[in-house]
Protein backbone atom coordinates (compact mmCIF):
# COMPACT_ATOMS: atom_id res chain seq x y z
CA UNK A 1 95.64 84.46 111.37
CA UNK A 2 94.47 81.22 111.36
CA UNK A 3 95.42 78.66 108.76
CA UNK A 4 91.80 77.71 108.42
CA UNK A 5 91.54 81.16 106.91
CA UNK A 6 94.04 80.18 104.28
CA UNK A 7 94.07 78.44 100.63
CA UNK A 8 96.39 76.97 98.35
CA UNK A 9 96.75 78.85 94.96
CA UNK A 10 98.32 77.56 91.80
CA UNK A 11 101.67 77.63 92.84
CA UNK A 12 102.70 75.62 96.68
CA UNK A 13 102.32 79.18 98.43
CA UNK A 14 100.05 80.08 101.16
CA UNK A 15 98.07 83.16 100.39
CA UNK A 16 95.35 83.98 103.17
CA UNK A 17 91.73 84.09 101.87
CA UNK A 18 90.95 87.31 103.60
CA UNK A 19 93.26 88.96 102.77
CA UNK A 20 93.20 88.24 98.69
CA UNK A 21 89.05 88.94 99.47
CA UNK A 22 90.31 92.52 100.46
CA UNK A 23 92.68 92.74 97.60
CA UNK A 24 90.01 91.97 94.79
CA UNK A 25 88.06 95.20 96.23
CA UNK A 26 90.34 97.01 94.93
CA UNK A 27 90.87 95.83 91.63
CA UNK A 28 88.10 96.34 88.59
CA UNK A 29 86.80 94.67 85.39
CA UNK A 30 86.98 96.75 82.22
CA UNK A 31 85.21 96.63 79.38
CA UNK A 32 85.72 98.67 76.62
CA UNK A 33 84.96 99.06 72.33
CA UNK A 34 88.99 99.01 70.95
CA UNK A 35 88.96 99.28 67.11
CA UNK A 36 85.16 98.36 66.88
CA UNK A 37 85.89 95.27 68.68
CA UNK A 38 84.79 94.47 72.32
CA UNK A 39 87.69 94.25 74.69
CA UNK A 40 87.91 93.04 78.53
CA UNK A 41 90.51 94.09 80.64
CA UNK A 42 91.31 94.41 84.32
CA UNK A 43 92.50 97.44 85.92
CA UNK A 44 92.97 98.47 89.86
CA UNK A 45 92.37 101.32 92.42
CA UNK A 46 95.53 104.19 92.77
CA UNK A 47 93.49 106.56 94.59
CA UNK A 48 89.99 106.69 96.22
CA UNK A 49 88.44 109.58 97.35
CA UNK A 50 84.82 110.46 98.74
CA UNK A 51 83.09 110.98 95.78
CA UNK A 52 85.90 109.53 93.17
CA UNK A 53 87.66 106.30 92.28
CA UNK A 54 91.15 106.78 90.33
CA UNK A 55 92.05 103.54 88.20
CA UNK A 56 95.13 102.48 86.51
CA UNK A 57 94.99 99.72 83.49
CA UNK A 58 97.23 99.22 80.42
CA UNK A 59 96.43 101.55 77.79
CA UNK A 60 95.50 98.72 74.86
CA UNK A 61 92.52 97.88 76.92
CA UNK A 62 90.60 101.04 76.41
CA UNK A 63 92.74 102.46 73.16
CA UNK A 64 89.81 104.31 71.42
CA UNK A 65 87.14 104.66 74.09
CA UNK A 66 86.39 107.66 75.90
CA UNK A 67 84.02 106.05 78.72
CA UNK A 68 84.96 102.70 79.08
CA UNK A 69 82.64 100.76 81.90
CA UNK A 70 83.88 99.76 85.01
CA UNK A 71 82.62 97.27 87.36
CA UNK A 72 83.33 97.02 90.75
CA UNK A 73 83.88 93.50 93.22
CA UNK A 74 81.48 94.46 95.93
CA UNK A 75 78.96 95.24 92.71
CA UNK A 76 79.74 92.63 90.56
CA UNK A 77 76.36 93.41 88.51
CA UNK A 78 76.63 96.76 88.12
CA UNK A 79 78.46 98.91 85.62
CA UNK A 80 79.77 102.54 86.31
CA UNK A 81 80.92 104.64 83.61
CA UNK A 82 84.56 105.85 83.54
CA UNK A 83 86.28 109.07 82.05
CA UNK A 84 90.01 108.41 80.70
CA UNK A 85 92.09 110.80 82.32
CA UNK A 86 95.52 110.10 80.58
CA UNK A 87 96.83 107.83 78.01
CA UNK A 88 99.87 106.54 77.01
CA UNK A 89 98.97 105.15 73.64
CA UNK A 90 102.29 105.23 71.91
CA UNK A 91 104.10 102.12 72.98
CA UNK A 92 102.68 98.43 73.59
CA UNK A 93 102.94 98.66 77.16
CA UNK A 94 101.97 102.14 77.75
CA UNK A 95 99.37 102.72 80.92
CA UNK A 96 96.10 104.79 81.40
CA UNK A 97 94.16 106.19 84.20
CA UNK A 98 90.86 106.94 84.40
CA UNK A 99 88.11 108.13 87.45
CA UNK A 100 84.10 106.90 88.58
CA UNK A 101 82.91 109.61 89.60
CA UNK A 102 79.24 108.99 90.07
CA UNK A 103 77.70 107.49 93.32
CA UNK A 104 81.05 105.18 94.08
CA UNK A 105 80.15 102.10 96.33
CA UNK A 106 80.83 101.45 99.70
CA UNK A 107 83.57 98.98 100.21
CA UNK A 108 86.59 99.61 97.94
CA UNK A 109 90.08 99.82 98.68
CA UNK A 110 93.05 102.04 97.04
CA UNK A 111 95.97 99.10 96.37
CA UNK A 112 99.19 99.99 98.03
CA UNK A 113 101.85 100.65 95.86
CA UNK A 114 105.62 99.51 95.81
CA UNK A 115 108.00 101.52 93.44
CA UNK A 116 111.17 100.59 95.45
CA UNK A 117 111.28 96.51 95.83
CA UNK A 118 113.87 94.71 93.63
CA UNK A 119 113.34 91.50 92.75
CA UNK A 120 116.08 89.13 91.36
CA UNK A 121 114.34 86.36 90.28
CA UNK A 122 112.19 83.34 92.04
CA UNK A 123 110.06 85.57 94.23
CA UNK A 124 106.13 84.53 94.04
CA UNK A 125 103.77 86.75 92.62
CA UNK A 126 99.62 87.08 92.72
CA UNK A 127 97.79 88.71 90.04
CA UNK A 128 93.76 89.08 89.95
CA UNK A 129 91.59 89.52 86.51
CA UNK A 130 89.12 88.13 83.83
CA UNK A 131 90.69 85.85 81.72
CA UNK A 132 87.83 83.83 78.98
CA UNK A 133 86.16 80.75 80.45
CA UNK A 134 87.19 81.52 84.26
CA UNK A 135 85.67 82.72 86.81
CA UNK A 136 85.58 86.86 87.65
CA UNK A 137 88.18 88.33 89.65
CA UNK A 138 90.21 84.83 89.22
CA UNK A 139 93.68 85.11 91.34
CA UNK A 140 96.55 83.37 90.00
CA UNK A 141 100.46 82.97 91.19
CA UNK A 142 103.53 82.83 89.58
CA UNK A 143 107.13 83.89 89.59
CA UNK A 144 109.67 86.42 88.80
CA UNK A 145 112.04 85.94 85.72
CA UNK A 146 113.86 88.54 84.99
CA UNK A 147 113.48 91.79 83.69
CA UNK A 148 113.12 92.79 79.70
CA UNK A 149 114.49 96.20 79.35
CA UNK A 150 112.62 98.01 81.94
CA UNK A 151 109.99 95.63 82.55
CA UNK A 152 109.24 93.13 85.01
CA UNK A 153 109.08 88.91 83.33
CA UNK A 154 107.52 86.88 85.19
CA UNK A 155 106.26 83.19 84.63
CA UNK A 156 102.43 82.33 84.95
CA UNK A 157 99.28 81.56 82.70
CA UNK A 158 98.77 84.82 81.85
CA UNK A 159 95.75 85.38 79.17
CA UNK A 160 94.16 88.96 77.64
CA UNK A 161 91.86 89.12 80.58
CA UNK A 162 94.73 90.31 82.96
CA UNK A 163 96.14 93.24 81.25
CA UNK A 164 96.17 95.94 82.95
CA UNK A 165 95.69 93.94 86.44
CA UNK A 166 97.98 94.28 89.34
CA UNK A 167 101.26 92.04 90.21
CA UNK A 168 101.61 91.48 93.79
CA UNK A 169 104.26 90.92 95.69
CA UNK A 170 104.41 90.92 99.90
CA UNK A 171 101.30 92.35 99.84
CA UNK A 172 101.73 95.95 97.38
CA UNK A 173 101.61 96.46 93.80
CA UNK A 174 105.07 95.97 92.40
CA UNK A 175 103.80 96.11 88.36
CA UNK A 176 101.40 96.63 85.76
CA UNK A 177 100.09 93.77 83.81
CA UNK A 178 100.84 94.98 79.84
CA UNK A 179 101.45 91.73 77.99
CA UNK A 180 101.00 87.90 77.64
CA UNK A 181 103.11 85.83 75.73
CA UNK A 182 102.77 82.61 75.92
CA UNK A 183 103.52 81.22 79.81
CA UNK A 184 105.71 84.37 80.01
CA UNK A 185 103.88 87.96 81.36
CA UNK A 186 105.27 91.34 81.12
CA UNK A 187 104.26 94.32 83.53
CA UNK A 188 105.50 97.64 83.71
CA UNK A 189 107.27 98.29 87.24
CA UNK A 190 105.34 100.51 90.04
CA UNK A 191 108.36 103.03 89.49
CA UNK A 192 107.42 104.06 85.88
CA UNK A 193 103.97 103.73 86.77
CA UNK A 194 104.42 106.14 89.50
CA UNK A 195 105.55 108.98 87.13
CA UNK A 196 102.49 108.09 85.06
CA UNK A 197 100.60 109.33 87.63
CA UNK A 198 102.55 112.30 88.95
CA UNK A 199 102.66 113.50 85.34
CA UNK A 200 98.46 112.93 84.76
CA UNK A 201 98.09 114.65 88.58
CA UNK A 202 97.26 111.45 89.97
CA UNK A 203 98.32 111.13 94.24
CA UNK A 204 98.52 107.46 95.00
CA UNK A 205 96.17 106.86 98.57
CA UNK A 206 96.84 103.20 98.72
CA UNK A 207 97.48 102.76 102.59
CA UNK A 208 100.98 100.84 103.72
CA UNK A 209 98.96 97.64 104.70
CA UNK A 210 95.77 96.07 103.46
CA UNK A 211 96.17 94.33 106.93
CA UNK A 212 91.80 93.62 108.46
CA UNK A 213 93.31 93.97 111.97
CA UNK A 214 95.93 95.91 113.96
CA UNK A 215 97.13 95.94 117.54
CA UNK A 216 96.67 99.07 119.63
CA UNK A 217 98.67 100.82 121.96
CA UNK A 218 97.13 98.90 124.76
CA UNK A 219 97.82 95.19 122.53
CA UNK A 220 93.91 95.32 121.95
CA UNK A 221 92.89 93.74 118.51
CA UNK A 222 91.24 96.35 116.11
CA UNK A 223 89.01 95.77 113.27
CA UNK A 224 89.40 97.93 109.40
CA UNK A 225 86.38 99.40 108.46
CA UNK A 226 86.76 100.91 105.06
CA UNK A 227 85.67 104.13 104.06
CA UNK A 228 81.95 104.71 102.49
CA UNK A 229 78.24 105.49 102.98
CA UNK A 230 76.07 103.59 104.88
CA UNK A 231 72.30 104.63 105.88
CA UNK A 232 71.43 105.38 109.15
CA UNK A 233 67.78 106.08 111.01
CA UNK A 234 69.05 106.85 113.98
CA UNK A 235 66.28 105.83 116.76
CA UNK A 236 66.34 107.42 120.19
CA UNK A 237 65.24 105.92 123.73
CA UNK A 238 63.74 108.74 125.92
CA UNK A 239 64.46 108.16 129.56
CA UNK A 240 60.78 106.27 129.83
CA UNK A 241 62.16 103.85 127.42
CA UNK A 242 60.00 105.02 124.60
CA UNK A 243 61.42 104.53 121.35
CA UNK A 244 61.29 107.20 118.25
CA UNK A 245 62.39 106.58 115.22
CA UNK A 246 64.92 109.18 113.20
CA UNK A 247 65.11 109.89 109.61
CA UNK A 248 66.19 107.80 107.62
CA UNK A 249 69.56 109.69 105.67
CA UNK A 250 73.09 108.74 104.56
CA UNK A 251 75.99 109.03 106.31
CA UNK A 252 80.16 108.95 104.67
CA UNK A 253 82.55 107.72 107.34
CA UNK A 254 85.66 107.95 106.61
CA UNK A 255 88.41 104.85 107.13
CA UNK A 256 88.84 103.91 110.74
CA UNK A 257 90.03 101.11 113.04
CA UNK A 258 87.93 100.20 115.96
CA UNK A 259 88.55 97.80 119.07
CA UNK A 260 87.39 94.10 118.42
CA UNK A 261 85.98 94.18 121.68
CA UNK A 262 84.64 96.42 124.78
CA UNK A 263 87.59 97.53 127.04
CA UNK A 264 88.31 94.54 129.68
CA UNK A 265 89.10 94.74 132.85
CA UNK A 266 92.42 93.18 132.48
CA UNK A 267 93.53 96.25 130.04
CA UNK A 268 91.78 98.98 132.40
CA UNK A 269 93.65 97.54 134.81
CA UNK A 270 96.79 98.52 133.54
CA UNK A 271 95.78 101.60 132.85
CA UNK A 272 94.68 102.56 136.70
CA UNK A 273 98.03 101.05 137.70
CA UNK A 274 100.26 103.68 134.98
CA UNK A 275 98.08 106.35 135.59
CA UNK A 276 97.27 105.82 139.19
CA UNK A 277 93.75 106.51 138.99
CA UNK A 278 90.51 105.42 140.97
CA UNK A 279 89.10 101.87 139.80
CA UNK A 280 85.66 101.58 139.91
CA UNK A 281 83.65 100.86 143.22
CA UNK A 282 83.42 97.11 142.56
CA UNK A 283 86.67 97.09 142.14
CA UNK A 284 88.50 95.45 144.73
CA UNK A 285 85.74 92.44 144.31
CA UNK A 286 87.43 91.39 140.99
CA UNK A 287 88.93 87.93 140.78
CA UNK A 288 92.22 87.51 138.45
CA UNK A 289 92.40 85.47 136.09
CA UNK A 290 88.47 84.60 135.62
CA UNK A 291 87.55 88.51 135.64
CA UNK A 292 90.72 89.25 133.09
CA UNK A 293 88.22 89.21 129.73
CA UNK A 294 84.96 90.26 131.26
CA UNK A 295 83.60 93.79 130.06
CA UNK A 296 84.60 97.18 132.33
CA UNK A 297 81.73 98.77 133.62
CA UNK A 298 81.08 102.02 136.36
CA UNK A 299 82.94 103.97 134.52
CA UNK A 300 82.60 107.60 133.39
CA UNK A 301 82.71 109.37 130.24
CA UNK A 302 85.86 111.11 131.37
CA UNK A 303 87.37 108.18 132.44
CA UNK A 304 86.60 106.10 128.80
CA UNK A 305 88.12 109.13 126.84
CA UNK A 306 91.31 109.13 129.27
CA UNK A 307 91.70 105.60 128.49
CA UNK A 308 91.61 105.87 124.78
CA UNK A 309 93.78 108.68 124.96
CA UNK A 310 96.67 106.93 127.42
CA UNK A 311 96.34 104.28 124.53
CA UNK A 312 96.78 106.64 121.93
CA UNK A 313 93.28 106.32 120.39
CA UNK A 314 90.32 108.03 120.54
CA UNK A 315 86.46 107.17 121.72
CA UNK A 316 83.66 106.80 118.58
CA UNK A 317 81.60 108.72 116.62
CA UNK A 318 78.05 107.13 117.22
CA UNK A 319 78.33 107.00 112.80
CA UNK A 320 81.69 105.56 113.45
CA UNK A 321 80.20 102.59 115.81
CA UNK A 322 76.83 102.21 114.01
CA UNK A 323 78.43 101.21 110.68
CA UNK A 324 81.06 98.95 112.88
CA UNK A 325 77.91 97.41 113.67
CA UNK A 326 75.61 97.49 110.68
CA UNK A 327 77.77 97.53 107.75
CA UNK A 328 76.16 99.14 104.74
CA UNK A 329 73.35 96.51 104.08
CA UNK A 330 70.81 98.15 106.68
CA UNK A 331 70.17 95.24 109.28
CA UNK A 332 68.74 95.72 112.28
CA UNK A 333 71.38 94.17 115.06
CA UNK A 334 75.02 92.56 114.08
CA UNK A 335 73.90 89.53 112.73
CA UNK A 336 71.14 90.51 110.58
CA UNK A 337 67.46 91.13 111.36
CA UNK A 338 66.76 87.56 113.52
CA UNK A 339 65.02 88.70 116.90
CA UNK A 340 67.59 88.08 119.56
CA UNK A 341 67.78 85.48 121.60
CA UNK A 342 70.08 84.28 124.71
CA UNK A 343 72.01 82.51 122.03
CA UNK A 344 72.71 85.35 120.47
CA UNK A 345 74.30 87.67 122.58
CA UNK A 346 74.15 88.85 126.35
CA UNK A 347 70.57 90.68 127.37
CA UNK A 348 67.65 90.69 129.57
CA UNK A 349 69.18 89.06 132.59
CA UNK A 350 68.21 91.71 134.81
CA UNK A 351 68.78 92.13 139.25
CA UNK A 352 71.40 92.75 141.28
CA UNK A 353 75.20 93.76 139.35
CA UNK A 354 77.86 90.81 139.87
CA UNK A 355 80.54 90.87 137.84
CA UNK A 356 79.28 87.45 136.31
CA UNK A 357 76.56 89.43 135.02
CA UNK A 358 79.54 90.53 132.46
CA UNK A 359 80.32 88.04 129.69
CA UNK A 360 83.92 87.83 128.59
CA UNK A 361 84.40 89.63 125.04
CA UNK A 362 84.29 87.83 122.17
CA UNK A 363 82.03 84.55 123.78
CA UNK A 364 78.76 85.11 121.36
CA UNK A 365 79.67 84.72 118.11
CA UNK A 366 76.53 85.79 116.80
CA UNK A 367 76.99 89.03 118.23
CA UNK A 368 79.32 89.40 115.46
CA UNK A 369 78.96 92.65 113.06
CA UNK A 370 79.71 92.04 109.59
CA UNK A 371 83.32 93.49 109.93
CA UNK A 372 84.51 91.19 112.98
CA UNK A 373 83.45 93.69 115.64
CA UNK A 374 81.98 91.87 118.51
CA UNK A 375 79.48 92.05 121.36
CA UNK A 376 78.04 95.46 119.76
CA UNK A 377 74.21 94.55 120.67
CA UNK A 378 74.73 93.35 123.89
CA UNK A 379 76.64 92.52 126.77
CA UNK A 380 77.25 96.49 127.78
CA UNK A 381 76.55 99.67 126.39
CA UNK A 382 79.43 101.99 125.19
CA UNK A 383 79.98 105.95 125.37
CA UNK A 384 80.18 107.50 122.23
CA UNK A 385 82.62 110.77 121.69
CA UNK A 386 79.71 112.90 120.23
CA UNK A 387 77.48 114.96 122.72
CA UNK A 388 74.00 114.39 122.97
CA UNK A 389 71.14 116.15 120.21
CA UNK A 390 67.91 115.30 118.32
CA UNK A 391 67.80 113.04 115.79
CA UNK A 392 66.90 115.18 113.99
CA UNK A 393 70.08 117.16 113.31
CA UNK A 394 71.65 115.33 110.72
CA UNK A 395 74.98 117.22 111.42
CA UNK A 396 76.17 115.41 114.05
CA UNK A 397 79.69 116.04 115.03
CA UNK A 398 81.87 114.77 118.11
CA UNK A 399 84.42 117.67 117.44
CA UNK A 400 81.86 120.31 118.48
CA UNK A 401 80.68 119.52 122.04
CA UNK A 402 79.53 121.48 125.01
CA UNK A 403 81.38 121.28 128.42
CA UNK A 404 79.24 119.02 130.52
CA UNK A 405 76.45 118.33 127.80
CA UNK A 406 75.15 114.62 127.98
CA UNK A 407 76.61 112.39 126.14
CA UNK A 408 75.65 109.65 123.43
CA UNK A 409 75.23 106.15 124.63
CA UNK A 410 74.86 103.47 122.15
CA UNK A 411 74.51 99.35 122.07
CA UNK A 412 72.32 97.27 124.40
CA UNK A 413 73.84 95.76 127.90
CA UNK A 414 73.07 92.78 129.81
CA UNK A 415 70.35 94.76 131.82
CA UNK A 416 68.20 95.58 128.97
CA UNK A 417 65.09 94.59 127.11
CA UNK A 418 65.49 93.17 123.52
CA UNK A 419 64.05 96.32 121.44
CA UNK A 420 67.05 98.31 123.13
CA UNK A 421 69.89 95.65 121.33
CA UNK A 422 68.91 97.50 117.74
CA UNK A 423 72.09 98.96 116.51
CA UNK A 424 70.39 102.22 115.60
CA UNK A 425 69.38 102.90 118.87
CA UNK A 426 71.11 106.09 120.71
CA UNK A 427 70.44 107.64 124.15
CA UNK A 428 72.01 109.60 126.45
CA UNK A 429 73.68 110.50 129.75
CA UNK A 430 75.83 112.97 132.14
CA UNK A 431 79.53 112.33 131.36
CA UNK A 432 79.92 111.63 135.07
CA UNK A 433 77.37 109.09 134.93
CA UNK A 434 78.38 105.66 136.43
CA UNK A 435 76.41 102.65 135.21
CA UNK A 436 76.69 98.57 135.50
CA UNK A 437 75.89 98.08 131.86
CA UNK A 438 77.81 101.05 130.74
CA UNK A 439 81.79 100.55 129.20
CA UNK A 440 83.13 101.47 125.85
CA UNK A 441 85.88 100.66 123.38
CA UNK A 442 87.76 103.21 121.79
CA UNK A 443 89.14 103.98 117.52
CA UNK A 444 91.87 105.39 115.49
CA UNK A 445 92.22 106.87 112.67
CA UNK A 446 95.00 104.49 109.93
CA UNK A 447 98.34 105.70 110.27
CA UNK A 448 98.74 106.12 114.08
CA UNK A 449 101.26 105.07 115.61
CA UNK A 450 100.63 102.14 118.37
């Protein structure tokens, strides 16, 4: 990662900026009524499933109030009510957790936790909340001190606002925020808060990394892209080139990591020489090392899903790659709703195939989705997993294909018209069809092994 991506916090650490960005996600603002008095708090994600958010806060922040309001970082407006779960209300540092269960945005992140680290003293430590006069989700640095009985010291300008917050350490929740006294804060270790949880049924689904990109198998750079609804109106181009819209409905995705970029030739390559398969036709016309980055193409279905599979991932769902490429805000192509251009991304440049009809990956930025995933309106079209059916049929589902049934194309290619670059577009073809503008980039699920 860049150190253009990075920022200096309070203390001379480097913390990257995306990867605090992806932190606050999962960590809330709480406001609550405690002893007829209003109270704010901060509290993070232990658990998030498809239709409920599990939070964990100190229990002085909500003492008294069965529904205290949570809001959420990619929703900073918008308050969702909360049911308390389990309390510990007998000591000053005592913990509660309590679940969203209505309509939970798209977005959020569970927070890795850490009930094994021991720290002796010095280490550097984030924490995110609301303290008074400062700005919302506010992250701050410190260090470890020592411990106080079983709790975790550490040194920082710690105010009300953070109780109940996470504290950070390498990149997992080491402690519980419970107390502020003067430049001295006090959190209860992930170990105690860990049989919290077990003891109010709570399973922990924070993931080992909060990491935006992984390398596959096959060294390719892959993209996050979080679990959550998105709307689709999946549009379909009949083999005249007529386009029909779908209906408009909502899709849930669950989390995935996708290829920053369309296969090259330089990885295919390796693949053909392990596996000692047939190249494509234009093969022995490539060039090394100007052709290395350049987009494969003229291959078949069989052969994309053999590749993923050698590289121990998996091709698409056409919901997977359509919210790689729209996100959850509805646009029309990667980069928003602008009518493309050749400065956007490579289309429309039509005759004969040469491979320098191919740009390398990654060389329009603005064929950028909002995740990082690039060249997903242009350059080639990609097979999807999922075999072809109406638009229709809202329950579409790669798992259940037919032998030889066409297969879903989606994503415009070099040798296609502009209206074809929209990312809701879908079409079909044979699974042995071979096709100039036609590659594809494969997924996996978090938690496979490269």
């Amino acid at each position: 990662m860049s150190l253009a991506l990075c920022l200096f916090l309070l203390l001379p650490t480097l913390v990257c900026a995306t990867e605090i960005e992806d932190f606050k996600k999962g960590v809330v603002k709480i406001t609550a009524q405690v002893n007829g008095q209003p109270m704010v708090g901060t509290g993070f994600i232990v658990r998030l499933d498809k239709d409920a958010a599990y939070i964990v806060t100190a229990a002085h922040v909500i003492s008294g109030d069965s529904k205290p309001q949570i809001w959420f970082f990619p929703h900073p407006h918008q308050s969702f009510a909360s049911q308390v779960l389990g309390i510990d209300g007998t000591n000053e540092n005592g913990l509660a957790t309590l679940r969203v269960s209505e309509s939970i945005p798209d977005g959020l992140v569970a927070l890795p936790l850490d009930p094994t680290t021991q720290t002796s003293g010095g280490e550097t430590i984030t924490f995110i909340g609301f303290p008074p006069n400062l700005a919302p989700w506010t992250v701050s640095t410190g260090s470890i001190s020592g411990r106080k009985g079983p709790h975790l010291i550490f040194q920082a300008l710690v105010e009300e606002g953070h109780s109940g917050g996470p504290l950070l350490f390498d990149g997992k929740v080491i402690g519980v925020v419970t107390e502020a006294e003067g430049r001295l804060g006090y959190a209860v270790p992930t170990a105690v808060l860990a049989i919290a949880l077990k003891g109010w049924h709570v399973e922990p689904s924070g993931s080992d990394s909060l990491s935006l990109e992984i390398s596959g198998a096959d060294g390719a750079p892959m993209v996050r892209i979080p679990a959550g609804q998105f709307e689709t109106n999946a549009e379909e181009r009949s083999g005249t080139g007529e386009i029909t819209e779908g209906i408009r409905h909502t899709v849930y995705v669950e989390e995935f990591f996708i290829d920053k970029y369309e296969v090259t030739i330089e990885r295919y390559g390796k693949f053909l020489q392990v596996t000692g398969r047939t190249g494509p036709e234009y093969w022995g016309q490539i060039k090394m090392p100007q052709d290395a980055d350049r987009s494969v193409v003229g291959v078949t279905w069989h052969d994309a899903k053999a590749y993923c599979h050698w590289a121990r991932k998996r091709l698409p769902t056409e919901d997977e790659w359509e919210k790689s490429a729209r996100g959850t805000d509805g646009r029309i192509f990667p980069w928003g709703n602008d009518p493309p251009t050749s400065k956007f991304t490579n289309f429309a440049t039509f005759g004969d195939f040469a491979l320098s009809k191919l740009s390398t990956v990654g060389s329009f930025e603005k064929d950028r989705s909002p995740y990082g995933v690039y060249d997903l309106a242009g350059n080639v079209s990609e097979w999807m997993a999922d075999s072809w059916n109406a638009s229709g049929n809202l329950d579409r589902d790669a798992e259940e294909t037919v032998p030889g049934s066409r297969k879903v194309i989606r994503g415009g290619a070099w040798n296609t018209k502009d209206e074809y670059l929209r990312a809701a577009l879908r079409t079909s073809a044979s699974p042995t069809n071979v096709d100039f503008g036609l590659g594809f980039r494969c997924v996996q699920n978090p938690g496979t092994s490269p």
